[in-house]
C-alpha atoms as a PDB file:
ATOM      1  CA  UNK A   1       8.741  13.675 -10.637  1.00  0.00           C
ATOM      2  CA  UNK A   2       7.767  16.762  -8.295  1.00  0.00           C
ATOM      3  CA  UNK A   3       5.814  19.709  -9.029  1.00  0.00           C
ATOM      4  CA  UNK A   4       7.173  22.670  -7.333  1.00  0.00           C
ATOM      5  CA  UNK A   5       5.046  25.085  -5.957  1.00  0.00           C
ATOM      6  CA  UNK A   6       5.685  28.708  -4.971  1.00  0.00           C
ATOM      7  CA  UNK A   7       3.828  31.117  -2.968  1.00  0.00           C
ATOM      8  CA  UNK A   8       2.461  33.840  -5.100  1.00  0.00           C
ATOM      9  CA  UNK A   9       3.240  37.170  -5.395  1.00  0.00           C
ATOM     10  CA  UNK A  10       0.413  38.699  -3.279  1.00  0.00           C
ATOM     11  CA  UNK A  11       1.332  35.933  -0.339  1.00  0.00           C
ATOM     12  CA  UNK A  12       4.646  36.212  -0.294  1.00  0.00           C
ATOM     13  CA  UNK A  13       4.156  40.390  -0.007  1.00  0.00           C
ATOM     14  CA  UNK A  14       1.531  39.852   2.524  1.00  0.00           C
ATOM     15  CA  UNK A  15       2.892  37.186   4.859  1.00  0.00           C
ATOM     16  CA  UNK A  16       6.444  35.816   4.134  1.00  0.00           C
ATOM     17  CA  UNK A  17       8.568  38.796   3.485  1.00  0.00           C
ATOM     18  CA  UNK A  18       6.504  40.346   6.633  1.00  0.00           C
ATOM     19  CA  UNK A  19       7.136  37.184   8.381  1.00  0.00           C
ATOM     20  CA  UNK A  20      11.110  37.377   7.961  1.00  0.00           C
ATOM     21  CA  UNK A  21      10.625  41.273   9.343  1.00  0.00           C
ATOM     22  CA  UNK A  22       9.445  39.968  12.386  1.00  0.00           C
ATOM     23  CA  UNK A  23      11.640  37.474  13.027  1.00  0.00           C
ATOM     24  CA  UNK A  24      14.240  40.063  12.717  1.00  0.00           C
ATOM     25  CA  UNK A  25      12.682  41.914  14.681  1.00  0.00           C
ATOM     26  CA  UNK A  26      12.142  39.103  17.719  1.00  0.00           C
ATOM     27  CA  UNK A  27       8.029  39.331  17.190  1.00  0.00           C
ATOM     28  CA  UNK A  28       7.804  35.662  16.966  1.00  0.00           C
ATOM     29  CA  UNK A  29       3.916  35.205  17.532  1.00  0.00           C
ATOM     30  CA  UNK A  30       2.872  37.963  14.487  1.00  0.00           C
ATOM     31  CA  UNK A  31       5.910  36.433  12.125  1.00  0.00           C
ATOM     32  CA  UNK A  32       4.435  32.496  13.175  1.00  0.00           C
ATOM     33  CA  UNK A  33       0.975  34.087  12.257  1.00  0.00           C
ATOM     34  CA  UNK A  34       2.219  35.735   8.953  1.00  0.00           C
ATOM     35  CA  UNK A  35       4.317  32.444   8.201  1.00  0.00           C
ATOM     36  CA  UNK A  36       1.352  30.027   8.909  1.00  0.00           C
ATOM     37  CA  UNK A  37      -0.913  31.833   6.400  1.00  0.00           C
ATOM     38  CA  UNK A  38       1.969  31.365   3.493  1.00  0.00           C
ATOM     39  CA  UNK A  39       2.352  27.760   4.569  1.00  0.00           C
ATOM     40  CA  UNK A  40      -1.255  26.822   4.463  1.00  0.00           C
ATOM     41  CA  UNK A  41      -1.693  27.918   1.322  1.00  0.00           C
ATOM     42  CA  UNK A  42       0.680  26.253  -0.242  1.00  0.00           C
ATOM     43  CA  UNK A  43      -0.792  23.365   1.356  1.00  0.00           C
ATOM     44  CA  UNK A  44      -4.022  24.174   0.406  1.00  0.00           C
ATOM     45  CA  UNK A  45      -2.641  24.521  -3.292  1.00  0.00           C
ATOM     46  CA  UNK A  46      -1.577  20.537  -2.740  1.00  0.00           C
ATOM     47  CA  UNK A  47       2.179  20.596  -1.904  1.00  0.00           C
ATOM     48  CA  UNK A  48       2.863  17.440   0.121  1.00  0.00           C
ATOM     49  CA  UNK A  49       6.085  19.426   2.006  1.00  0.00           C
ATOM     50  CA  UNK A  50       6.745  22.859   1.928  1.00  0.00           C
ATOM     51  CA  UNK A  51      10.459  23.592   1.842  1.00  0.00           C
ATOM     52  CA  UNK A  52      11.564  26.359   4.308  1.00  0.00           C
ATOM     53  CA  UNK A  53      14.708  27.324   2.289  1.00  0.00           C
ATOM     54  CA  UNK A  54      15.372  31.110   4.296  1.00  0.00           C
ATOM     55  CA  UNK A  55      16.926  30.911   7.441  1.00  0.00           C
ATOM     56  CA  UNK A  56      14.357  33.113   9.270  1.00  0.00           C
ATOM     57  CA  UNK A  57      11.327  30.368   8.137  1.00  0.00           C
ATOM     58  CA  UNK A  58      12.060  27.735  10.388  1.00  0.00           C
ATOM     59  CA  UNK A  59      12.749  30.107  13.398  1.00  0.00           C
ATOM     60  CA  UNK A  60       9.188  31.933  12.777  1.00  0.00           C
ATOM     61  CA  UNK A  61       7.329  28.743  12.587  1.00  0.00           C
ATOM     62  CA  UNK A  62       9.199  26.713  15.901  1.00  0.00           C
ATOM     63  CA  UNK A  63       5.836  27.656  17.724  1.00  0.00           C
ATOM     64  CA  UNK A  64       3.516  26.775  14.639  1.00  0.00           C
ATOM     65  CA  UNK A  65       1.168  23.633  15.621  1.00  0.00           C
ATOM     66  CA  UNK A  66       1.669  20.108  14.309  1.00  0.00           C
ATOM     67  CA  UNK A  67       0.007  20.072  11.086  1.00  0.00           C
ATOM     68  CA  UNK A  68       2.516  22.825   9.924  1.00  0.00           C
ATOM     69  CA  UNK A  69       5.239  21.561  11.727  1.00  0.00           C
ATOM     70  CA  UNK A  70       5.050  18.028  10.451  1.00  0.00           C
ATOM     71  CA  UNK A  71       4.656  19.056   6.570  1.00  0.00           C
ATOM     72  CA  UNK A  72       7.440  21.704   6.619  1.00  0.00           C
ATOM     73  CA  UNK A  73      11.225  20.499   5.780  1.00  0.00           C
ATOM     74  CA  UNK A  74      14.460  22.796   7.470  1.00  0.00           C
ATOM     75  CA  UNK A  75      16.570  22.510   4.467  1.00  0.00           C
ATOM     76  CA  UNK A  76      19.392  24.441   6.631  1.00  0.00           C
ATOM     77  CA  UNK A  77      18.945  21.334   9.371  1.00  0.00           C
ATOM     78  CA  UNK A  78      19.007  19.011   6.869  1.00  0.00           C
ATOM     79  CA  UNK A  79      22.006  20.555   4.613  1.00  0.00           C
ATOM     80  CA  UNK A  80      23.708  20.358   8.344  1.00  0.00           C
ATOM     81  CA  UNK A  81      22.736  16.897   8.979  1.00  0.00           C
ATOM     82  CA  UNK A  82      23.710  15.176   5.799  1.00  0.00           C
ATOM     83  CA  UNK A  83      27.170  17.109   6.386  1.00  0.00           C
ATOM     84  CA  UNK A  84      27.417  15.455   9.738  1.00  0.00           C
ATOM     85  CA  UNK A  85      26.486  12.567   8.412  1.00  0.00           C
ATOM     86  CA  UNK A  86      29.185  12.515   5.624  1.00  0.00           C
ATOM     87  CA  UNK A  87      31.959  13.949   8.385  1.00  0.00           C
ATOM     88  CA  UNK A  88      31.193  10.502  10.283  1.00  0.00           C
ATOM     89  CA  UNK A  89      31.299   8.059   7.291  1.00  0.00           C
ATOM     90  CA  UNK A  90      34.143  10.039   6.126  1.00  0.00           C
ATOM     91  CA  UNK A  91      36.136   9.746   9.435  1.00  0.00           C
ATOM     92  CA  UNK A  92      34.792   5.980  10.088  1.00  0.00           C
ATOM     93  CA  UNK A  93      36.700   4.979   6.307  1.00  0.00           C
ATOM     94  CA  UNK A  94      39.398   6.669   7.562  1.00  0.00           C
ATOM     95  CA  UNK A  95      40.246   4.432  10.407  1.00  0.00           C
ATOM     96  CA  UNK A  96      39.689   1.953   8.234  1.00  0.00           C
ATOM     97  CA  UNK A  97      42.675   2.779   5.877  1.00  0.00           C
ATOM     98  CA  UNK A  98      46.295   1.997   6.187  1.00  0.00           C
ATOM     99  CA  UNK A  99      48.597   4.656   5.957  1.00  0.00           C
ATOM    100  CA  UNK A 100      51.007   4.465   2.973  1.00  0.00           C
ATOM    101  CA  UNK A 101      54.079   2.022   3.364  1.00  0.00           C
ATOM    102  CA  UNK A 102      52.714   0.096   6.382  1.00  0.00           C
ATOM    103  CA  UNK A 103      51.164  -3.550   6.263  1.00  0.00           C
ATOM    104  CA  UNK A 104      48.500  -4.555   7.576  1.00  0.00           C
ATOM    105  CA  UNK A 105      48.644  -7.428  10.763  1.00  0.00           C
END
């Protein structure tokens, strides 16, 4: 199983919810800064991936160095890529079908 860890309550008032201001605000640097600090320490505290489940997250880290970069997971990008994905195999067993009354040659 996973353990799920959470940035605390004095992080996520320090540097996430901060973090999402800025991004909002177009101050990318201070909300990568801010960001970085709440990502670290969940690393620090031993998660393996950190999760970046608020839209603003993954724009306020895009400029974040690789060991950030490489341990943090878009779950927007990914939600959108597994529905791609689906859309294709979906479409690809459709042209694989034969309509209704026809035969096949």
């Amino acid at each position: 199983g996973y353990d799920c860890l959470l940035p605390d309550d004095d992080i996520m008032a320090a540097a996430v919810l901060p973090g999402i201001a800025e991004v909002k605000k177009n101050n990318l640097p201070a909300a990568e800064r801010l960001m970085g600090r709440a990502v670290e320490q969940l690393l620090e505290g031993g998660a393996s991936i950190v999760i970046l489940g608020c839209t603003e997250l993954p724009v306020g880290l895009a400029g974040a160095g690789d060991r950030i970069r490489k341990r943090c997971l878009d779950g927007n990008a990914a939600l959108a890529q597994a529905a791609v994905d689906w859309a294709l195999a979906a479409r690809a067993l459709s042209d694989q079908m034969v309509p209704f009354g026809r035969k096949m040659l």
